[in-house]
C-alpha atoms as a PDB file:
ATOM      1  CA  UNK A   1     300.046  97.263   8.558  1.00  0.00           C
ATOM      2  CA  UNK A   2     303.698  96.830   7.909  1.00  0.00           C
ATOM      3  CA  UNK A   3     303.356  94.032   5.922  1.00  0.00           C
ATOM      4  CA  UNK A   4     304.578  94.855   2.360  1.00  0.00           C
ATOM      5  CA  UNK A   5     301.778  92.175   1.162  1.00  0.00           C
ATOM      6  CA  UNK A   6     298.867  94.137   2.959  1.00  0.00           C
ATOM      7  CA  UNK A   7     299.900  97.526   1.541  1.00  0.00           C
ATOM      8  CA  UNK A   8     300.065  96.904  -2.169  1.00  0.00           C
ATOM      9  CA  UNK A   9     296.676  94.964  -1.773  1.00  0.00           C
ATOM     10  CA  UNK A  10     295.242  97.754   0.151  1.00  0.00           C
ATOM     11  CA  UNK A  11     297.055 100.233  -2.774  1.00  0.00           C
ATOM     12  CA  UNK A  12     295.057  98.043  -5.344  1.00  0.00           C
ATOM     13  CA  UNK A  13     291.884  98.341  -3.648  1.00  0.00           C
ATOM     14  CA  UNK A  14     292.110 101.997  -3.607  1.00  0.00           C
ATOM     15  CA  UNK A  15     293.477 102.474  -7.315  1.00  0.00           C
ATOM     16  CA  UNK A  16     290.183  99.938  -7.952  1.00  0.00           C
ATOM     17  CA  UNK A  17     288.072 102.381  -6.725  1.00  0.00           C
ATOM     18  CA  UNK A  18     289.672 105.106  -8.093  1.00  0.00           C
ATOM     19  CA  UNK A  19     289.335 104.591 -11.508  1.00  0.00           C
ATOM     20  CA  UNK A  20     285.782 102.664 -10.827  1.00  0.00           C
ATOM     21  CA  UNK A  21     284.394 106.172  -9.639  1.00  0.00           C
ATOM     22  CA  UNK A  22     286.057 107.970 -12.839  1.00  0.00           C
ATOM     23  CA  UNK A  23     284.735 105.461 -15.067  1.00  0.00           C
ATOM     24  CA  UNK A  24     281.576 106.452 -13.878  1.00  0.00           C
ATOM     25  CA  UNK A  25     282.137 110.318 -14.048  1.00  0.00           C
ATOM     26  CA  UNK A  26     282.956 109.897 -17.412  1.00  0.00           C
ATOM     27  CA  UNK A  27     279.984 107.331 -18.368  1.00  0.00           C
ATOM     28  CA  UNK A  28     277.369 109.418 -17.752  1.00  0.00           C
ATOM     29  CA  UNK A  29     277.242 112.719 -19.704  1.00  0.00           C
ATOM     30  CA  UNK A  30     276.581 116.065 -19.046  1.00  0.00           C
ATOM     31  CA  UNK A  31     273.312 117.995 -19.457  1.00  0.00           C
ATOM     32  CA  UNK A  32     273.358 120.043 -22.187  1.00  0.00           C
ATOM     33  CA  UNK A  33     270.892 123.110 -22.996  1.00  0.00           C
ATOM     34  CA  UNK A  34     271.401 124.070 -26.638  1.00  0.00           C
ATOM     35  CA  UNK A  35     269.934 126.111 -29.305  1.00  0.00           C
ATOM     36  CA  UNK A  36     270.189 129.761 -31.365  1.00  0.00           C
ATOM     37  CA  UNK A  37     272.919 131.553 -30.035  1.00  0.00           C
ATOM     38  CA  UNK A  38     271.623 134.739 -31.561  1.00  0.00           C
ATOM     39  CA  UNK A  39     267.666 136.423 -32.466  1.00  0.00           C
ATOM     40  CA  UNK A  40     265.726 139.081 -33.011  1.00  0.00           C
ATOM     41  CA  UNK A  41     263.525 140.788 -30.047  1.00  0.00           C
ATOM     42  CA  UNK A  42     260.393 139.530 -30.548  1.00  0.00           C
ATOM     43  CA  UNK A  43     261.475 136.134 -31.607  1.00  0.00           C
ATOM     44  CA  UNK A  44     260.337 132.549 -30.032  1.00  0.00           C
ATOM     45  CA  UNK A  45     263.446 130.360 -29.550  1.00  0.00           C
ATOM     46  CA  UNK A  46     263.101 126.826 -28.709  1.00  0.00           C
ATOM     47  CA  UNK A  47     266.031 125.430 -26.552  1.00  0.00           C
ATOM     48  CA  UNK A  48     266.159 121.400 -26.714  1.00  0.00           C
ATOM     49  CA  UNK A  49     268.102 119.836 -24.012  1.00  0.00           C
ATOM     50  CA  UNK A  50     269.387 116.609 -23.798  1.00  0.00           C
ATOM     51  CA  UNK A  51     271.186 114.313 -20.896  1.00  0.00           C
ATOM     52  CA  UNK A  52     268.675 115.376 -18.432  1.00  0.00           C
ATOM     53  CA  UNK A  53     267.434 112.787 -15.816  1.00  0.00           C
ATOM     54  CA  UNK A  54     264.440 111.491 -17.079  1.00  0.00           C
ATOM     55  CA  UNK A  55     261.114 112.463 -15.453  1.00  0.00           C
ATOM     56  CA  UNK A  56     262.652 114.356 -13.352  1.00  0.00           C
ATOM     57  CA  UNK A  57     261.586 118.346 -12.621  1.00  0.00           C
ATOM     58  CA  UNK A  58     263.507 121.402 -13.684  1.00  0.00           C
ATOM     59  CA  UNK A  59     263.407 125.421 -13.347  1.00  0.00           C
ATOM     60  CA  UNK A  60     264.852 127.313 -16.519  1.00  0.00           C
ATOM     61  CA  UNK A  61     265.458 130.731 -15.039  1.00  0.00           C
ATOM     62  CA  UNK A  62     266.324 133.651 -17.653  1.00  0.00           C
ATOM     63  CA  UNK A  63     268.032 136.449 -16.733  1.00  0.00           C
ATOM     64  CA  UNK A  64     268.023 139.617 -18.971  1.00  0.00           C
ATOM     65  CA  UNK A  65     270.031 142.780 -17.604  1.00  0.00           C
ATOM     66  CA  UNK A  66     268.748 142.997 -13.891  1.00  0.00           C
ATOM     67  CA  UNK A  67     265.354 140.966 -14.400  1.00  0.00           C
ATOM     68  CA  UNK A  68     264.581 137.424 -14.128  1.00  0.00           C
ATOM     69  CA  UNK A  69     261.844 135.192 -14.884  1.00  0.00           C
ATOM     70  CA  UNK A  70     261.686 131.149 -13.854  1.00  0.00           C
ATOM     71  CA  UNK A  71     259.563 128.222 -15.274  1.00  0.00           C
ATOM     72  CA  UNK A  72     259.835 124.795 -14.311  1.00  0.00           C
ATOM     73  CA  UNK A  73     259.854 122.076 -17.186  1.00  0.00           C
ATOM     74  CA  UNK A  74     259.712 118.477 -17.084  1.00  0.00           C
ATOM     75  CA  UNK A  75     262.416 115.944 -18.888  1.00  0.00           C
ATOM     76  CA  UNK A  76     261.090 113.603 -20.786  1.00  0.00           C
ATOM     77  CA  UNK A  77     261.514 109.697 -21.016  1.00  0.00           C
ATOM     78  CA  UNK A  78     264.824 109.912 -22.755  1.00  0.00           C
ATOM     79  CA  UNK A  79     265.884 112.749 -20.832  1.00  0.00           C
ATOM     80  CA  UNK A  80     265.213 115.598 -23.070  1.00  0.00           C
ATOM     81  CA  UNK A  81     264.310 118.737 -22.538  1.00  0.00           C
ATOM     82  CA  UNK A  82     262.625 121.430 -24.803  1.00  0.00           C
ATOM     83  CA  UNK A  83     262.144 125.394 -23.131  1.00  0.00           C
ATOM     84  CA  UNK A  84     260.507 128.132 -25.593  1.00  0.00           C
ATOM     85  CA  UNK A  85     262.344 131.445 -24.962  1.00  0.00           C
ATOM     86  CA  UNK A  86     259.903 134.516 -25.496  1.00  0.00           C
ATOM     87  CA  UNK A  87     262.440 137.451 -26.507  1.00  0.00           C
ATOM     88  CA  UNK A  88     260.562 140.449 -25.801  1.00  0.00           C
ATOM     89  CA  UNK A  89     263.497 142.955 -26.093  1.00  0.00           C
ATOM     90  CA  UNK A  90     266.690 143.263 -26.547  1.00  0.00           C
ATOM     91  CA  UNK A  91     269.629 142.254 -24.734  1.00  0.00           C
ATOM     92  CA  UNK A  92     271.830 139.209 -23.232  1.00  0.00           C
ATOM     93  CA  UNK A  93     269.185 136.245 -22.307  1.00  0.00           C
ATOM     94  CA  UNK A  94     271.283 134.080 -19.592  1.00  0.00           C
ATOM     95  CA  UNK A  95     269.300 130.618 -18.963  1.00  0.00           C
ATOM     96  CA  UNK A  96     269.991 128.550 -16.005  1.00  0.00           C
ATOM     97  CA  UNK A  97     268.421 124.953 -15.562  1.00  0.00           C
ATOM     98  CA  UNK A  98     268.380 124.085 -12.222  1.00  0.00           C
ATOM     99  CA  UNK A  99     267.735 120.437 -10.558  1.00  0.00           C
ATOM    100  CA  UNK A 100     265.097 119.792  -7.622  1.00  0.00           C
ATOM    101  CA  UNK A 101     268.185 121.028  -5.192  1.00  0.00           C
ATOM    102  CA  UNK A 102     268.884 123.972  -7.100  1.00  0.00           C
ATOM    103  CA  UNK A 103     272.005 122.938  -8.104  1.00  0.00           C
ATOM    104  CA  UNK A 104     273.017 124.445 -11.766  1.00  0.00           C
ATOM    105  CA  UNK A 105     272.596 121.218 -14.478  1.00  0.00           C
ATOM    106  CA  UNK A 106     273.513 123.307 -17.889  1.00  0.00           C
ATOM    107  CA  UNK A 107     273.341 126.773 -19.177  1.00  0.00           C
ATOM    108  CA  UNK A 108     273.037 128.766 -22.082  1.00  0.00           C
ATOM    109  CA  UNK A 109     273.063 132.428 -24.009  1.00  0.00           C
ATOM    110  CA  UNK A 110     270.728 133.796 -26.444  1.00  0.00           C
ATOM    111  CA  UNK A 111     271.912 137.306 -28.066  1.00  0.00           C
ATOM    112  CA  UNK A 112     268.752 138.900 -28.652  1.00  0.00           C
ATOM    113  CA  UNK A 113     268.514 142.115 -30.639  1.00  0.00           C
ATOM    114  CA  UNK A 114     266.351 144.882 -31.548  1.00  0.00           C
ATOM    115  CA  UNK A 115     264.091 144.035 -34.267  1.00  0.00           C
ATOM    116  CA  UNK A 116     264.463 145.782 -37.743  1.00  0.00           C
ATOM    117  CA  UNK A 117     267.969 146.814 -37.044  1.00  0.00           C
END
């Protein structure tokens, strides 16, 4: 492959495919789990999500402190996603939405804090 010709076509090819793939990457968007960032122990928070693949199957896992609980939702049609976060006490609520692989698809935080103070 010494031929000058051959290389820069083979270089096109490749910078082709390049910026095919990061078109792509940047097409599709992320998965996003918003909401409250802050409530009060004893609260019910919805979460809506939204960039989700749709129909597909997902586990929200919450950790609080050293405890965790998981629940597995479903994304809609459109790809959104909606996850009711019981706040039973105080603390830092970490969510996690996993995919089918349990790879991590978004996050979010949820200060929760005492009630009446």
């Amino acid at each position: 492959m010494n031929n000058p010709y051959l290389i820069r076509r083979a270089g096109a090819a490749i910078l082709s495919l390049m910026l095919l793939f990061s078109t792509l990457a940047i097409a599709a968007p992320k998965a996003v789990l918003s909401g409250p960032s802050q409530a009060v122990a004893g609260d019910m928070v919805t979460l809506s999500g939204k960039h989700f693949t749709a129909g597909a199957t997902f586990t929200v896992k919450t950790l609080v402190g050293k405890r965790s609980s998981q629940e597995v939702v479903t994304a809609g049609s459109d790809g959104s996603l909606s996850y009711q976060l019981v706040t039973g006490n105080a603390g830092t609520y970490q969510l996690q939405v996993r995919d089918s692989r349990n790879r991590l698809v978004a996050t979010s935080v949820v200060m929760v804090h005492p009630a009446g103070g």
